[in-house]
Protein backbone atom coordinates (compact mmCIF):
# COMPACT_ATOMS: atom_id res chain seq x y z
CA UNK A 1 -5.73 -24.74 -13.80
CA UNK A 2 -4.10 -27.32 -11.26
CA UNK A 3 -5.64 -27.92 -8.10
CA UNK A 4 -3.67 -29.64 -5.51
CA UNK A 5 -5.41 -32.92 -4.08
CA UNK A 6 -4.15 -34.04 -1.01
CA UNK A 7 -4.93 -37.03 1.55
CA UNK A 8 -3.67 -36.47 4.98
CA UNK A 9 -3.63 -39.47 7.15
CA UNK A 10 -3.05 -39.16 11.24
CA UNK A 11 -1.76 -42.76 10.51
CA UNK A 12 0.83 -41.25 8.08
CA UNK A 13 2.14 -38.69 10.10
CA UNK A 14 2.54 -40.88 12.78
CA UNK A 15 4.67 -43.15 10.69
CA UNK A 16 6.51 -40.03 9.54
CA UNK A 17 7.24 -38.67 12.96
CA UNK A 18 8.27 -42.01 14.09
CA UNK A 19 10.65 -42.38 10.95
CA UNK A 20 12.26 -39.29 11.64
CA UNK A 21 12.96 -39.88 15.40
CA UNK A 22 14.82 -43.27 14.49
CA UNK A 23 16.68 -41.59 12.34
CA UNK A 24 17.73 -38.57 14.10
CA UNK A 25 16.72 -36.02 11.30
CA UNK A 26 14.09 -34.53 12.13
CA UNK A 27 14.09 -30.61 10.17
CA UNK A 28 14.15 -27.54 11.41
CA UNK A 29 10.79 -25.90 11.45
CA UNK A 30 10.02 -22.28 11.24
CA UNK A 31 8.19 -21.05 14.52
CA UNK A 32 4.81 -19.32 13.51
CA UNK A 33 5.57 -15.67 12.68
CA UNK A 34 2.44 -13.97 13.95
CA UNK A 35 1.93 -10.78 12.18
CA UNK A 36 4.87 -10.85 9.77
CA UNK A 37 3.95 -10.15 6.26
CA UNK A 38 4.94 -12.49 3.78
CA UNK A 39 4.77 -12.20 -0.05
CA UNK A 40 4.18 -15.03 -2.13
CA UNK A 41 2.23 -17.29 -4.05
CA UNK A 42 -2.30 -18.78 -3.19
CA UNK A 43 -3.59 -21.88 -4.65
CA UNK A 44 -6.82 -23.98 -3.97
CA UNK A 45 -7.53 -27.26 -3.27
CA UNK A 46 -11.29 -28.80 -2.98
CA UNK A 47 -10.88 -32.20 -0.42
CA UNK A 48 -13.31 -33.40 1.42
CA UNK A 49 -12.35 -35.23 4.85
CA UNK A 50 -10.53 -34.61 8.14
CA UNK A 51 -7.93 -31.78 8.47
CA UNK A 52 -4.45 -32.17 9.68
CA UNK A 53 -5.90 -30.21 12.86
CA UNK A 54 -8.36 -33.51 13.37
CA UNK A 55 -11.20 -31.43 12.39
CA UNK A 56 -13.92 -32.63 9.48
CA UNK A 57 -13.37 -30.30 6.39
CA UNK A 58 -14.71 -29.49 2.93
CA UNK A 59 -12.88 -27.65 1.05
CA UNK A 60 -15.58 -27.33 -1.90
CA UNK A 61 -18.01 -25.28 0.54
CA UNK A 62 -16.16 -23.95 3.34
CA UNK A 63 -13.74 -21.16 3.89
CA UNK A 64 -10.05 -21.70 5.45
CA UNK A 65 -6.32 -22.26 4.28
CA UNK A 66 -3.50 -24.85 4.63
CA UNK A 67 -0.45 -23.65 5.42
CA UNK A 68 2.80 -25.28 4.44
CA UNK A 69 4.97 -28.34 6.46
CA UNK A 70 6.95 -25.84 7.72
CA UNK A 71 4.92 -24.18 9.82
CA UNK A 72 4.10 -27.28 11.61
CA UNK A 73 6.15 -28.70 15.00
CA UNK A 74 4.29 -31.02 16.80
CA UNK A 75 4.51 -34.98 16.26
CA UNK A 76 0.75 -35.40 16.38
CA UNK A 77 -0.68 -32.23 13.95
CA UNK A 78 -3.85 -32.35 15.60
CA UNK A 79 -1.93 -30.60 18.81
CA UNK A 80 -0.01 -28.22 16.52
CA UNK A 81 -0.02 -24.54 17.95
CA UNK A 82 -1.14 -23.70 14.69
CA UNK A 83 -4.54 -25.28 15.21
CA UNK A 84 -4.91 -23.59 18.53
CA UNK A 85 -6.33 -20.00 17.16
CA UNK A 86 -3.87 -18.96 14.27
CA UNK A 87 -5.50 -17.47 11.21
CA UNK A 88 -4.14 -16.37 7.89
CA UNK A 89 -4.90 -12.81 6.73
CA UNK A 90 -4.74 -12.76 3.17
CA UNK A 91 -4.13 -9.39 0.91
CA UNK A 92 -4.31 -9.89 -3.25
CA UNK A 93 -5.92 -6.99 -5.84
CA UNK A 94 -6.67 -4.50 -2.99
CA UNK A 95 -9.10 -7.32 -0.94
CA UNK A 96 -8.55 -8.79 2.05
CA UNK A 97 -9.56 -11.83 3.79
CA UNK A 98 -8.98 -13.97 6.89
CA UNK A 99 -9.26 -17.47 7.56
CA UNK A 100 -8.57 -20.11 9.89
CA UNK A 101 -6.15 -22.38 9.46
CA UNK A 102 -7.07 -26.02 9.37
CA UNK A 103 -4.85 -28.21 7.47
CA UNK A 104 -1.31 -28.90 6.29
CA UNK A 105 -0.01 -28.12 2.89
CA UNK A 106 2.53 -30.69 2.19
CA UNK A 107 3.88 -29.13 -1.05
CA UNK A 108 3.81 -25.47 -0.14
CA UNK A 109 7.30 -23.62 0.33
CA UNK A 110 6.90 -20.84 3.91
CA UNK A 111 5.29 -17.96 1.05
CA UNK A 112 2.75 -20.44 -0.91
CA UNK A 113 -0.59 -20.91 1.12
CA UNK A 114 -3.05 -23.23 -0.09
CA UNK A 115 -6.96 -21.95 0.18
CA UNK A 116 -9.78 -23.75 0.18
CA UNK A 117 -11.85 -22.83 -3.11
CA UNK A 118 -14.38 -20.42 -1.80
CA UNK A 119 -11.26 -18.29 0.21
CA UNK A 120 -10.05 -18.68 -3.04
CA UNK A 121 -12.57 -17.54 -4.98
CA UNK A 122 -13.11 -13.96 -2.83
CA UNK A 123 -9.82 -12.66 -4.23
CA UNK A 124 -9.28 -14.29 -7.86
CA UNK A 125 -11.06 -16.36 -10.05
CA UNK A 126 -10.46 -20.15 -9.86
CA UNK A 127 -9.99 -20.26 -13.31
CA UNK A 128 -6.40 -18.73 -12.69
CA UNK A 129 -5.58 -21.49 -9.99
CA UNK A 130 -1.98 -20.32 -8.93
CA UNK A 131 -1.54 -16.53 -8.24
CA UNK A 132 1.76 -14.74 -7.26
CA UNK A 133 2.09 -11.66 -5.77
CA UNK A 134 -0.44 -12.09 -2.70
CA UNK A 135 0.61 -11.00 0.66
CA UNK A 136 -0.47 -12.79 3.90
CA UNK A 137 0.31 -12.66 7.50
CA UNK A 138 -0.82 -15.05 10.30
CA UNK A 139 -2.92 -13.51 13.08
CA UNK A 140 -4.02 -14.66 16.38
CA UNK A 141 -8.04 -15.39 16.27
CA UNK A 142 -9.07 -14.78 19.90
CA UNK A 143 -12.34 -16.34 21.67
CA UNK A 144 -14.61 -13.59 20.80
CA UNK A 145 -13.51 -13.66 16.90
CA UNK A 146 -10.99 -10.81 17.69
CA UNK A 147 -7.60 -10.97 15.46
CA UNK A 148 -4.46 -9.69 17.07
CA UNK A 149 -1.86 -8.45 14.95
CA UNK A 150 1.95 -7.09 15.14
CA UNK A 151 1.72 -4.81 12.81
CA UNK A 152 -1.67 -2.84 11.79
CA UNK A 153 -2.99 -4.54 8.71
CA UNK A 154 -1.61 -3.21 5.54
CA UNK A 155 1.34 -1.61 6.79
CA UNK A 156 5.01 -1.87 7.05
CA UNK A 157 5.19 -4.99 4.59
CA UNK A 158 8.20 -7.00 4.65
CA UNK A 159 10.55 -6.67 1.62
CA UNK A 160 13.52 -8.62 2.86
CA UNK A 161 15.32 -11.16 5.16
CA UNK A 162 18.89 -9.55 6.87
CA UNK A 163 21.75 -9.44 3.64
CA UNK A 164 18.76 -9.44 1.12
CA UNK A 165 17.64 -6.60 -1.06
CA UNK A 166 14.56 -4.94 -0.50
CA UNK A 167 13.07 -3.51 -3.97
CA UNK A 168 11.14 -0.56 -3.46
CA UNK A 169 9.81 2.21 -6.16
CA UNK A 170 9.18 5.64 -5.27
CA UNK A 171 9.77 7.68 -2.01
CA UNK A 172 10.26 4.40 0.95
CA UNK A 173 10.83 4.22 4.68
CA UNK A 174 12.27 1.22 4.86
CA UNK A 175 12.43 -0.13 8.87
CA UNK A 176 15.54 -2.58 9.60
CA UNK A 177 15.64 -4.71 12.71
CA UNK A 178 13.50 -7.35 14.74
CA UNK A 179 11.98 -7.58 18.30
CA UNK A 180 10.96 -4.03 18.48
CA UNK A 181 14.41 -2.47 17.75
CA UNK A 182 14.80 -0.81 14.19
CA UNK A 183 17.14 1.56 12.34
CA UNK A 184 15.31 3.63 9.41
CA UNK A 185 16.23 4.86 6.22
CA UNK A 186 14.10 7.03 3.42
CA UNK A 187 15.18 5.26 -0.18
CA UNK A 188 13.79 5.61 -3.73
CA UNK A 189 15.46 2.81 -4.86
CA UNK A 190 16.50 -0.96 -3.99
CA UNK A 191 18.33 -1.34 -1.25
CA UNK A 192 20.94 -3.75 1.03
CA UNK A 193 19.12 -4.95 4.11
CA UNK A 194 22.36 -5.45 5.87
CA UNK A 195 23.64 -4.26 9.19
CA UNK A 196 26.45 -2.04 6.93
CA UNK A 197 23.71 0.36 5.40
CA UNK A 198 21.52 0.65 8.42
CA UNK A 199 24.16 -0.42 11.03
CA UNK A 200 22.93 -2.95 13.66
CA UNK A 201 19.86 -2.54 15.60
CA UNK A 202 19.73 -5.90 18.04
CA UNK A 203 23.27 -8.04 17.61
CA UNK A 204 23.19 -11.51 17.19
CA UNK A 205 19.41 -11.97 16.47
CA UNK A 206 18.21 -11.99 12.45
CA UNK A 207 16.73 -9.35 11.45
CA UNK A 208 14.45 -8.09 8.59
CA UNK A 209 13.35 -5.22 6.57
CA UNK A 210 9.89 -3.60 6.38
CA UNK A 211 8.44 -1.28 3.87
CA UNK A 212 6.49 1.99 4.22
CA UNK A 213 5.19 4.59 1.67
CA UNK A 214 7.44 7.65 3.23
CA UNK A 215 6.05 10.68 4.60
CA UNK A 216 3.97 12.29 3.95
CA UNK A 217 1.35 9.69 2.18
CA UNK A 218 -1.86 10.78 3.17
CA UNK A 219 -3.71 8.80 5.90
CA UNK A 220 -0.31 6.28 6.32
CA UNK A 221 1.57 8.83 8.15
CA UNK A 222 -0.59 11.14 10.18
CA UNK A 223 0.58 14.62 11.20
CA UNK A 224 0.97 14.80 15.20
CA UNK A 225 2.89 17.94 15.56
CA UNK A 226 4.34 21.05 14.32
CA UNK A 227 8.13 21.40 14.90
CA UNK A 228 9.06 22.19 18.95
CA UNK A 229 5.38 20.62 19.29
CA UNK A 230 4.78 17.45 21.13
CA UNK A 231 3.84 14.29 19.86
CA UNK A 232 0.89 12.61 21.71
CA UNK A 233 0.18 9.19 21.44
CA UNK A 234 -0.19 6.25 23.95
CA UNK A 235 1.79 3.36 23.35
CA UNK A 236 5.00 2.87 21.36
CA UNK A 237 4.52 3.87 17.72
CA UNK A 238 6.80 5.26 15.35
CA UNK A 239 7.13 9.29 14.46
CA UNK A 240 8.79 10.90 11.76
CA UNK A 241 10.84 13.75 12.10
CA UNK A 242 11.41 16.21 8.94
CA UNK A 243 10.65 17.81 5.94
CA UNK A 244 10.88 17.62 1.89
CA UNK A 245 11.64 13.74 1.64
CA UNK A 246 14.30 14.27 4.97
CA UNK A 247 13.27 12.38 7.83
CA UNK A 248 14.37 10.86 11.23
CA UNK A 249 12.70 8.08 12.47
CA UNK A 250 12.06 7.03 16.72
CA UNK A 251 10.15 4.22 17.75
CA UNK A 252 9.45 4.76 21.51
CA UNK A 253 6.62 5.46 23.51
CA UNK A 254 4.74 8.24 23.43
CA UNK A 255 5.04 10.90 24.03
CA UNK A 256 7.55 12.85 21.78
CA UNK A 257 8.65 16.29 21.17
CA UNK A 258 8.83 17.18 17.70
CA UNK A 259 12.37 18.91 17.64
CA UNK A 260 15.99 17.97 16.33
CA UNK A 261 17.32 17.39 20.10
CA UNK A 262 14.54 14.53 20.39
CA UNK A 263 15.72 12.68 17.44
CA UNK A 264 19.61 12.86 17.65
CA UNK A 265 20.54 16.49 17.52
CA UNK A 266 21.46 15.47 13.71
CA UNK A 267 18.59 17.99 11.48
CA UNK A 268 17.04 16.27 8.98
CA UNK A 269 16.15 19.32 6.49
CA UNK A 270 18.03 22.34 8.20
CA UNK A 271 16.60 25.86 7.89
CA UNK A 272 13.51 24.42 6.79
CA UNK A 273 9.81 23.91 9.21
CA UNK A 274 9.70 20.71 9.71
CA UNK A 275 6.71 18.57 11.05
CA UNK A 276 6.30 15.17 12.38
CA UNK A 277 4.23 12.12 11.79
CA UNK A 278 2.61 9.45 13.69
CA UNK A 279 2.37 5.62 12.30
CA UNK A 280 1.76 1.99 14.35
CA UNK A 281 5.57 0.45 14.37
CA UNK A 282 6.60 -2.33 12.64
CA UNK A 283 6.06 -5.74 13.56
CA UNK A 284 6.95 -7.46 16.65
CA UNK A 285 6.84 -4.28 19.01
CA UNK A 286 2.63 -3.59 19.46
CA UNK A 287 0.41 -6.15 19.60
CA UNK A 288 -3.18 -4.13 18.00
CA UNK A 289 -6.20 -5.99 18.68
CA UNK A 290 -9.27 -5.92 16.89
CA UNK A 291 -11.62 -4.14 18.86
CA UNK A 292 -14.73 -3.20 16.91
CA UNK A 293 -16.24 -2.57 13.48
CA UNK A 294 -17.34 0.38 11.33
CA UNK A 295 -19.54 2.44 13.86
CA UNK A 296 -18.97 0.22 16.97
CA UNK A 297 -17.59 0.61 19.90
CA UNK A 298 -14.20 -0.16 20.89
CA UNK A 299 -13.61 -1.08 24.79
CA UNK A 300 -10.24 -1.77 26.71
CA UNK A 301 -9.31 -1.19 30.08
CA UNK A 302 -6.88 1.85 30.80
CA UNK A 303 -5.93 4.28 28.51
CA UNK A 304 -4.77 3.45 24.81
CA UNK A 305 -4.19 4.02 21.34
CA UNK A 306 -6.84 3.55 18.98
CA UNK A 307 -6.49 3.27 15.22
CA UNK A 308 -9.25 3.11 12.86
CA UNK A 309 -8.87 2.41 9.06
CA UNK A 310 -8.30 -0.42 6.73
CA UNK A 311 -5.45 -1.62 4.21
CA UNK A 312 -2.56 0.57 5.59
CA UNK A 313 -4.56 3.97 5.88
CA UNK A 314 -5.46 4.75 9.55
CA UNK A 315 -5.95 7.45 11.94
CA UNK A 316 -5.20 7.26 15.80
CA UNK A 317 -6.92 8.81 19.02
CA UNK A 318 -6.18 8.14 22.43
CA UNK A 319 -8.94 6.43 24.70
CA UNK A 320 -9.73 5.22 28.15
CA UNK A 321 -11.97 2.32 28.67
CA UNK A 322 -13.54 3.09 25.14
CA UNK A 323 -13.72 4.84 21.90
CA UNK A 324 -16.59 5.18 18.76
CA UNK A 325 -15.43 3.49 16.08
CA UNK A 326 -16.75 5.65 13.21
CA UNK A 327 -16.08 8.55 10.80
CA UNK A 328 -17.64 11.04 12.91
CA UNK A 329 -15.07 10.33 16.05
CA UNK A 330 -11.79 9.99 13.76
CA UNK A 331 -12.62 11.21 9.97
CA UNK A 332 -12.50 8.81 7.32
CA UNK A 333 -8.75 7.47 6.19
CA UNK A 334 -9.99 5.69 3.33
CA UNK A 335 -13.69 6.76 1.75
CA UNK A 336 -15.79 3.88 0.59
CA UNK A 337 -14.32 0.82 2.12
CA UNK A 338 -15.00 -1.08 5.45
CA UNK A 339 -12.76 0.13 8.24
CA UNK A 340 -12.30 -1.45 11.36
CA UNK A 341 -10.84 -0.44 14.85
CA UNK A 342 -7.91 -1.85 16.64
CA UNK A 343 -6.28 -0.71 20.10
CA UNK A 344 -2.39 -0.93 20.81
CA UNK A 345 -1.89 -3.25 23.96
């Protein structure tokens, strides 16, 4: 086990900053991906002392993460964006946690966070002290304790920047694009995230790709219609089209007919009754705000979509002004674990 120790002086930054300015280098720093999941790498650290976000920390008793230098923009850290209501929403052995983020982790890469030891300690034992193959996302964490998120939590993971490879197993929907605008494809297997498989989305901005268990995994995709049905939803979300592992994919707002004329005029499985499916888009088109717990009450203004579920298994009403966040009002997506409820703004 290696745990990281770290001092983190204002002082030192300071110096830093002003280093850099003299000498006209100063990096290029990643703008804070809210809602973007990331795979990578957790470790722990146990300081005791101020934060880079000028608060008092102990790392041996309290729960929150440090995320890595590149994440961080401002001269002074203490007036970092990142210390202004960004959490991290962490994902490792089917448990999830979020905390806020406090501190700076010098020698983390953009997929290694650094946990304090009891955040680290709810998903794997200490003992282990670097663990792979976590997946976090940062999250707004509003006034009221409410996380906003791009994507619903769970769902559409990211599996590659634009020109990687995306390795999937199994029957995929694999989303390509960025800012709302995606191409789809269904794949079994590994493949190019490149404008020349899925053809380009949104020109001249980068793009990546985002994972999805295909149709028709129970409680990921939910049925909305029969074929010539419609579609209802509030909202943009994304509906799939098809039938026997044959899908088209339309991320618009609702609401959609369920017929070959809606999605292209190009039949996904022809001579065959096809259905479609309903699922939150990918990230960077919905914004989905926490809005209450197990067997709460969720309340908005205006009429929205609702989803209720946990890790990637939801199902979705519509609502105006509010909606009962509990088994009885939706069914249960995913028996025996916590669910919470979230409402597409």
């Amino acid at each position: 086990m290696r745990v990281l120790k770290r001092i983190r002086l204002w002082a030192c930054a300071l110096l830093t900053g002003l280093a850099l300015m003299v000498l006209g280098s100063q990096p290029a720093f990643a703008a804070i991906p809210i809602g973007q999941a990331i795979t990578g790498s957790m470790t722990y650290y146990n300081d005791i002392g101020t934060g880079s976000c000028g608060t008092a920390i102990d790392a041996t008793s309290q729960s929150f993460v440090a995320v890595s230098y590149t994440y961080w923009t401002a001269a002074n850290p203490n007036n970092d964006d990142l210390c202004k209501g960004i959490s991290v929403q962490v994902t490792y052995n089917g448990k999830t946690i979020t905390v806020p983020v406090v501190d700076k982790c010098p020698s983390c890469d953009s997929t290694r966070i650094d946990l304090s030891q009891p955040a680290f300690a709810q998903l794997a034992d200490t003992g282990i002290g670097n663990v792979s193959g976590i997946t976090w996302q940062f999250v707004y964490t509003n006034g009221g304790g409410n996380a906003s998120y791009a994507a619903l939590p769970g769902t559409w993971t990211q599996c590659a920047s634009e020109n990687g490879s995306c390795a999937v197993s199994g029957a995929t929907t694999v989303a390509y694009g960025a800012n709302g605008w995606f191409n789809y494809q269904t794949v079994s297997s590994s493949v190019s995230c490149s404008n020349s498989v899925f053809r380009d989305p949104i020109s001249g901005v980068s793009k990546s790709c985002y994972s999805e268990p295909a149709p028709t995994t129970t409680n990921a995709w939910v049925p909305c219609a029969d074929e010539n049905g419609t579609c209802s939803y509030a909202g943009t979300m994304t509906v799939a089209y098809g039938a026997n592992g044959s899908y088209k994919y339309a991320t618009v707002p609702g609401n959609l007919g369920c017929n070959t004329t809606a999605f292209g005029g190009d039949d996904p499985a022809s001579g065959v009754a096809k259905k479609c499916y309903l699922i939150g888009a990918p990230p960077s088109f919905s914004t989905w705000t926490q809005c209450a717990s197990e067997n709460g009450t969720c309340s908005f203004s205006g009429t929205h979509e609702v989803a209720f579920g946990a890790n990637g298994k939801y199902y979705y009403r519509v609502g105006t002004g509010s909606y009962a966040c509990s088994n009885s009002a939706f069914t249960d997506p995913i028996p025996g674990t916590a669910k919470n409820c979230y409402v597409l703004q």
